[in-house]
Protein backbone atom coordinates (compact mmCIF):
# COMPACT_ATOMS: atom_id res chain seq x y z
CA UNK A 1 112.60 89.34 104.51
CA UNK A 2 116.35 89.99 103.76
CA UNK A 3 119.51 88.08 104.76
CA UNK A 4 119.86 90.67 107.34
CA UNK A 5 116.28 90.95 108.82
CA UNK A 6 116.59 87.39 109.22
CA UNK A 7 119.34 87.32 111.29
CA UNK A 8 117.96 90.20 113.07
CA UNK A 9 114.84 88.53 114.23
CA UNK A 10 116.68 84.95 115.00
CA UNK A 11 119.46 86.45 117.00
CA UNK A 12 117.45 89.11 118.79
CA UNK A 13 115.21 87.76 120.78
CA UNK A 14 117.97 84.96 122.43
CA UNK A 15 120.25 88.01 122.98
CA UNK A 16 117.81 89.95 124.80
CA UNK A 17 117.27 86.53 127.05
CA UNK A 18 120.43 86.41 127.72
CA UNK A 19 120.74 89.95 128.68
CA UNK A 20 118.04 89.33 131.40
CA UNK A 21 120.22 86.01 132.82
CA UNK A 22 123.10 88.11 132.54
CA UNK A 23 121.51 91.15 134.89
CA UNK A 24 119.91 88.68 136.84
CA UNK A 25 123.14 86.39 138.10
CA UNK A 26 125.23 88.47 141.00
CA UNK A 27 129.04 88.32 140.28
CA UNK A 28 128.28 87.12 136.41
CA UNK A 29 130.93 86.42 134.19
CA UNK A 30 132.26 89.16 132.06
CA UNK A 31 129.90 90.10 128.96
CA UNK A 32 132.28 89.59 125.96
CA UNK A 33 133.05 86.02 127.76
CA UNK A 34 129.45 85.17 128.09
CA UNK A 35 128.88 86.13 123.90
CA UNK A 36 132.18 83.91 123.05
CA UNK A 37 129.98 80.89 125.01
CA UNK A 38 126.84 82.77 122.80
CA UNK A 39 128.56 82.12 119.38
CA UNK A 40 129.90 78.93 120.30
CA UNK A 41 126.15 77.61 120.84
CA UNK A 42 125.58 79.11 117.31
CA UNK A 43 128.43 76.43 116.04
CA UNK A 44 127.00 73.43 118.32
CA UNK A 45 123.96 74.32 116.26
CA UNK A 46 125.08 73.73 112.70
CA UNK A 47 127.43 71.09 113.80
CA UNK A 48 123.83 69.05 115.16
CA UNK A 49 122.79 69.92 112.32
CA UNK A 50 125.14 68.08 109.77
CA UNK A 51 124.91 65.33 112.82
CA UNK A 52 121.45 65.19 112.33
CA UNK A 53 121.74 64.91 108.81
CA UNK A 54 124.60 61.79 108.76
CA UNK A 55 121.87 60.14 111.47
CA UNK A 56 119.56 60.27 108.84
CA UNK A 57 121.60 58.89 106.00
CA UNK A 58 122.97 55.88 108.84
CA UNK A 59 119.18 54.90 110.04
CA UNK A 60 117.84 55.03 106.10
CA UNK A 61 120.37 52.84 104.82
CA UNK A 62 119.23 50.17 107.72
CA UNK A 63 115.40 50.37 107.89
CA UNK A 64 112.93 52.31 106.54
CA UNK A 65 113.52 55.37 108.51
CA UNK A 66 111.18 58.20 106.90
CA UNK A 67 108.06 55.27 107.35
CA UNK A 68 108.41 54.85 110.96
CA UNK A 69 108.42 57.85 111.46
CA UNK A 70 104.80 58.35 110.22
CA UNK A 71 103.33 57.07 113.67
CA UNK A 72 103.87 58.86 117.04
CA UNK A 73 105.78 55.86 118.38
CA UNK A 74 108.15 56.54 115.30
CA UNK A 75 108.68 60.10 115.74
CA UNK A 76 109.17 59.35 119.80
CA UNK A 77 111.57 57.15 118.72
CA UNK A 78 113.73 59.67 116.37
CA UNK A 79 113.49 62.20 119.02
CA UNK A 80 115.32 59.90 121.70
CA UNK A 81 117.54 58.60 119.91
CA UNK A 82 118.46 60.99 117.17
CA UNK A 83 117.42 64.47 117.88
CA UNK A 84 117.59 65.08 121.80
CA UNK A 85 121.21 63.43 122.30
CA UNK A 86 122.71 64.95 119.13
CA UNK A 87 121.54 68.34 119.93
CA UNK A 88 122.15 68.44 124.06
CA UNK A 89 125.29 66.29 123.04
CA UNK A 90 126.71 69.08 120.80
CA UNK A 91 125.92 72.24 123.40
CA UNK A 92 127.19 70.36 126.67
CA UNK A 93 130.47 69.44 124.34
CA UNK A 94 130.21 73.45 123.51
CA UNK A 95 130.41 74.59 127.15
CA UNK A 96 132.56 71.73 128.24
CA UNK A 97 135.50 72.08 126.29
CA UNK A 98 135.95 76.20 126.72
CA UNK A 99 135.26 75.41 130.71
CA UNK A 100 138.37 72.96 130.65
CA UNK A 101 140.83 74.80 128.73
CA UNK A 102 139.94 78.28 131.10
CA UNK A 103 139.76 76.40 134.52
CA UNK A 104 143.46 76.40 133.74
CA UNK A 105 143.80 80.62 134.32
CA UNK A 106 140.14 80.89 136.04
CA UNK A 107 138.08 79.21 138.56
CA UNK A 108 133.94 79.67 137.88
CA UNK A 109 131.46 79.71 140.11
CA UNK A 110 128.87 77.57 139.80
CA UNK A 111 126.57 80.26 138.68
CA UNK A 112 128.60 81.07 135.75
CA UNK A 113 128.63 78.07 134.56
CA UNK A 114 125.24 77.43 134.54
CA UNK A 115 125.00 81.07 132.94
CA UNK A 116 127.41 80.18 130.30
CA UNK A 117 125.03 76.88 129.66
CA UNK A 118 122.51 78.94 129.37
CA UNK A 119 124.21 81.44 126.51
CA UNK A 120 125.28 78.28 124.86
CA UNK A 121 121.84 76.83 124.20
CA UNK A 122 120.53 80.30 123.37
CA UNK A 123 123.12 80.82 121.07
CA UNK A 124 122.14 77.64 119.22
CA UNK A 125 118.25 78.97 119.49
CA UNK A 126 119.92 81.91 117.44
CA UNK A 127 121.32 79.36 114.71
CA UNK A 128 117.98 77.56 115.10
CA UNK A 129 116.11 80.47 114.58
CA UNK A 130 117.85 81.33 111.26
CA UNK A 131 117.08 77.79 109.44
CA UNK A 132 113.65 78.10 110.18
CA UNK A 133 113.11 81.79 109.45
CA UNK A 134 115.68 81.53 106.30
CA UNK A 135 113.88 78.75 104.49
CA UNK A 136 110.50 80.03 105.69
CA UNK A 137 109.39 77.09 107.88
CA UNK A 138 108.00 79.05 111.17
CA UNK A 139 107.28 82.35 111.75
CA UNK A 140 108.86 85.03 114.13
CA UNK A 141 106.07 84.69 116.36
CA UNK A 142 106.38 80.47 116.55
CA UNK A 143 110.40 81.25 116.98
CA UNK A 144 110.31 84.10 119.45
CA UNK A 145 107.58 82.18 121.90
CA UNK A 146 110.51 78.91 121.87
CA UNK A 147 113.06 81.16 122.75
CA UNK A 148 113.99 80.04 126.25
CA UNK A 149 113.23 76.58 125.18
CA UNK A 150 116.73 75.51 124.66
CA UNK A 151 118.08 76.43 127.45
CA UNK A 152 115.36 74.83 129.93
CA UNK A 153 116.44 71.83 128.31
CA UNK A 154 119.88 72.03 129.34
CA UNK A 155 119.38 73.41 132.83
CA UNK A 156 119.74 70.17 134.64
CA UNK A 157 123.36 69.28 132.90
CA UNK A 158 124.42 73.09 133.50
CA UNK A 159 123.25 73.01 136.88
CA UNK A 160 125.43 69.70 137.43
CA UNK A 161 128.51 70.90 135.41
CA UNK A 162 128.47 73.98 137.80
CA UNK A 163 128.26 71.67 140.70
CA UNK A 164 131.20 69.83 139.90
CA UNK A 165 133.58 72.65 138.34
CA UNK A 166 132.97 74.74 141.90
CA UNK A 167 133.58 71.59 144.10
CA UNK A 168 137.33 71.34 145.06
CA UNK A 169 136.72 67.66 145.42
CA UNK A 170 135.33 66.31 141.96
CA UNK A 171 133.74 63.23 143.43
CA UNK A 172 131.87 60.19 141.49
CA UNK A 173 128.45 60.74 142.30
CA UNK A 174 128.80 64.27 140.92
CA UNK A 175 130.27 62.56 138.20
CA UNK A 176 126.94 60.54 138.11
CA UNK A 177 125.18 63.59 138.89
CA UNK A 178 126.12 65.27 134.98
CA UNK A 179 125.25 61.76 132.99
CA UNK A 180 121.98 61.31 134.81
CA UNK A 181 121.32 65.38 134.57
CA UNK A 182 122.12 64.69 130.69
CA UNK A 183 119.75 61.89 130.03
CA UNK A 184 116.84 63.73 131.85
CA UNK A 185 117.83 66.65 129.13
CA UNK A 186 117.34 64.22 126.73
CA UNK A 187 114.55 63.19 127.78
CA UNK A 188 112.79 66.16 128.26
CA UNK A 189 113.82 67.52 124.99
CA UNK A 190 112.23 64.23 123.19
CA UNK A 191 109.07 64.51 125.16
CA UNK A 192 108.84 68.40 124.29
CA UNK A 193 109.09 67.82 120.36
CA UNK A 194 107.02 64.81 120.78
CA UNK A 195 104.44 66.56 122.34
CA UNK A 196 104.87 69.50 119.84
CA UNK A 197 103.76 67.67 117.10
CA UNK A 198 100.65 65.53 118.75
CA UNK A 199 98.25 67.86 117.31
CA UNK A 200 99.05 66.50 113.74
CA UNK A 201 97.34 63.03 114.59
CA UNK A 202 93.58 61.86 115.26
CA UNK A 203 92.40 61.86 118.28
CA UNK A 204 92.67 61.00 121.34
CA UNK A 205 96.03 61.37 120.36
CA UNK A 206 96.61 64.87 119.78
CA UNK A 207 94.74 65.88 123.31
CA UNK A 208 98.34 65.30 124.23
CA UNK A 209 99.30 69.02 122.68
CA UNK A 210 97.41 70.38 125.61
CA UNK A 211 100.46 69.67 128.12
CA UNK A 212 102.88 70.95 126.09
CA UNK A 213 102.68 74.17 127.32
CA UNK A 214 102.19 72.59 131.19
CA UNK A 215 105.17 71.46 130.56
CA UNK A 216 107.34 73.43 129.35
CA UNK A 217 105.74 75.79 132.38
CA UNK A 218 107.40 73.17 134.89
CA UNK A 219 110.53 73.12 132.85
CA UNK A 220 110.64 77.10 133.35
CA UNK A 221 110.23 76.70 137.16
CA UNK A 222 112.66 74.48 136.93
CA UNK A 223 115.50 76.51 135.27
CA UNK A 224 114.45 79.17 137.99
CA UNK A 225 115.11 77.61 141.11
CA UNK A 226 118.30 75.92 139.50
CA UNK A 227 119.67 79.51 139.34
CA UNK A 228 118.39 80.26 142.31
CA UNK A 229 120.42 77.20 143.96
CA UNK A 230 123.33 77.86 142.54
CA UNK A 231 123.21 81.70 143.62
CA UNK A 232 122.59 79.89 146.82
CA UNK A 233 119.40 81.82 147.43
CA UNK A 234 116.48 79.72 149.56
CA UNK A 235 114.51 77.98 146.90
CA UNK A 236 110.53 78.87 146.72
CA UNK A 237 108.59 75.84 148.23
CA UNK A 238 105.48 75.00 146.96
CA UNK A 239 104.52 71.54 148.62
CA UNK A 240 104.02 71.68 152.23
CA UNK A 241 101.72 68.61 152.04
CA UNK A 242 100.64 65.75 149.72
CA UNK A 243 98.06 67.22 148.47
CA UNK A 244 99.56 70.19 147.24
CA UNK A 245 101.10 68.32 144.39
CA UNK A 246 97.32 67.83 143.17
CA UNK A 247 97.01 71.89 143.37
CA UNK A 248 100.62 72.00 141.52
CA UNK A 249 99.26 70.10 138.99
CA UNK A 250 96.46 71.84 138.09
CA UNK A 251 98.10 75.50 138.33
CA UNK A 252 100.21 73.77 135.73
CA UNK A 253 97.51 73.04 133.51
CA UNK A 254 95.56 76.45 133.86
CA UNK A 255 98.49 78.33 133.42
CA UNK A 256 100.33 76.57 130.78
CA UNK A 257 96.99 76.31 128.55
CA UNK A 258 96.82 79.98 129.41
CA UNK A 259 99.97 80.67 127.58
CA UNK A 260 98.73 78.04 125.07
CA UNK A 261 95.55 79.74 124.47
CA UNK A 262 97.26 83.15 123.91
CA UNK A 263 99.37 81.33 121.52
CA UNK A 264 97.18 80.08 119.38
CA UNK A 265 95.23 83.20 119.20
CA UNK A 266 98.32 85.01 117.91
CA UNK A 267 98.66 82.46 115.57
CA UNK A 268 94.77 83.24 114.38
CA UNK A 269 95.55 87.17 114.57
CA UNK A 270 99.34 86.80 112.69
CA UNK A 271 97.92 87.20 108.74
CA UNK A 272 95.32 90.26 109.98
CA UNK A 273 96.22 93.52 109.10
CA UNK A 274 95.88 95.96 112.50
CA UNK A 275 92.53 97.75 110.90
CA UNK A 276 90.98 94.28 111.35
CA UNK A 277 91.26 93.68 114.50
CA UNK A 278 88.32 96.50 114.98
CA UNK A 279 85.90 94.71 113.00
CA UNK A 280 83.02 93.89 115.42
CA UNK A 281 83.03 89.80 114.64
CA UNK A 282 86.80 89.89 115.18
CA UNK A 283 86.95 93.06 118.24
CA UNK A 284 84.52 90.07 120.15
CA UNK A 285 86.45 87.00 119.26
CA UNK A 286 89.64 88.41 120.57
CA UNK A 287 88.42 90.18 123.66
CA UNK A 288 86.47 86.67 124.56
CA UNK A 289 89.89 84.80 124.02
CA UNK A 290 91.84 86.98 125.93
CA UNK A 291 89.10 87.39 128.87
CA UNK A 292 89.23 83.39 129.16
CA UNK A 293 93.24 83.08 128.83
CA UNK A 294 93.82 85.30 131.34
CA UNK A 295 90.98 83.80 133.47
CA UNK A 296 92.80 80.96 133.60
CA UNK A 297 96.42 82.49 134.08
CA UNK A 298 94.72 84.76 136.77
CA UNK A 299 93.44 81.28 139.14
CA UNK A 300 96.81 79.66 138.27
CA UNK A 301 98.59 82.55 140.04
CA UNK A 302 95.78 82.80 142.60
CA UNK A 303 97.03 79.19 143.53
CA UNK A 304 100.08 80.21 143.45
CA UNK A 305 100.32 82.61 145.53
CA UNK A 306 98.27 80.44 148.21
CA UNK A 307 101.10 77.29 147.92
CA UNK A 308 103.76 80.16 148.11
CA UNK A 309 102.52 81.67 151.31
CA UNK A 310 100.99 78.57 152.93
């Protein structure tokens, strides 16, 4: 590809996300404001970057760094303590510092805020997206599907920034309510790469791939009804009684591993020219994957729709 389809397909995609948060939030920000937040998560990215990269250097010239991370343990441990604070570090510092120095002329609703979070970490999905794509390391397909990861990460801190930006009285526990909203950011974004890469080890070890996309599911559902609280819309209740967590749980699992399925068969389908796909062997296998993918996403919604309306 050229320098410019590259940065095409990297900032695309996260721009057209945003676009759909921006239509979806009622009294949003103004559009060249929410872009300024866009390009500043583009910076936060290559500043985690050359973080990352001094992290590396500091932890190699005390232990054997590249070693441990050979086991799962190892690369847990890089994620928690290297990758998911550096990188939620640098956006919340990215939407901090702008909110600050405007509160002086403006005053945000809590909405925008968590909207200008969310352009922020898409933004750095945009800078993330050109590495990978520049130096060849993931396809468009891999890098379009984690567009909206970045910014379900950082829901919880955006959610508590707005909280405490639209209060007139900035109390302590909301205060609390930011650092403890950070950590779980961290933490989520550890457990997401973590579980990303599970697939590379022997078993029973990699069976842990197949919540990644449970996950990351929840972590969507999440980042909905944040927006939806801060819009201060009713949020969509699911568990009416105990055992409706159980039924939570498993639309989870069908519908995540729906998504997962689909994936994966993209993946299969990506190096096929379009005439292929009409080959009989191949016309089957895809028609049998889809049919059972969207079996699955089809009884996740069914139970759905029954915890929705029960």
């Amino acid at each position: 590809m050229t320098n410019l389809a590259v940065i095409l397909w990297a900032a695309i995609p996260p721009l057209l996300l945003l676009g759909y948060y921006y239509y979806r939030v009622a009294f949003a920000p103004a559009l060249l404001r929410l872009l300024w937040f866009f390009l500043a998560g583009a910076i936060s990215g290559g500043a985690a970057l050359g973080l990352q990269w001094l992290a590396e250097l500091g932890f190699n010239s005390i232990v054997n760094w590249q070693q441990i991370q050979r086991s799962l343990f190892g690369a847990a441990l890089r994620q928690l303590i290297e990758i998911g604070p550096i990188e939620e570090g640098c956006k919340f510092i990215a939407v901090l510092l702008p909110i600050i120095y405007l509160q002086r002329r403006y005053r945000f609703r809590s909405s925008s805020i968590l909207l200008f979070t969310i352009a922020v970490a898409l933004g750095f999905t945009a800078e993330e997206n050109w590495i990978y794509l520049y130096h060849g390391t993931a396809s468009i397909l891999d890098r379009s599907i984690g567009t909206p990861v970045h910014a379900m990460f950082s829901a919880p801190w955006g959610y508590a920034l707005g909280i405490y930006f639209a209060s007139n009285l900035k109390l302590h526990r909301q205060q609390k309510l930011i650092l403890s909203a950070l950590i779980n950011s961290v933490i989520c974004h550890a457990l997401v790469n973590v579980l990303s890469i599970a697939w590379r080890y022997a078993a029973p070890i990699n069976f842990l791939s197949y919540s990644l996309f449970p996950f990351l599911l929840w972590m969507f559902w999440r980042l909905e009804q944040l927006l939806r609280r801060v819009q201060r819309q009713s949020p969509i209740i699911l568990i009416s009684r105990s055992w409706h967590r159980c039924l939570v749980l498993f639309a989870l699992m069908l519908g995540g591993n729906a998504i997962f399925g689909l994936f994966l068969l993209a993946r299969i389908l990506e190096p096929l020219r379009w005439k292929q796909f009409f080959y009989p062997e191949i016309l089957r296998f895809i028609l049998s994957r889809v049919s059972w993918n969207l079996f699955l996403a089809i009884l996740a919604l069914l139970i759905y729709l029954y915890l929705r309306h029960s």
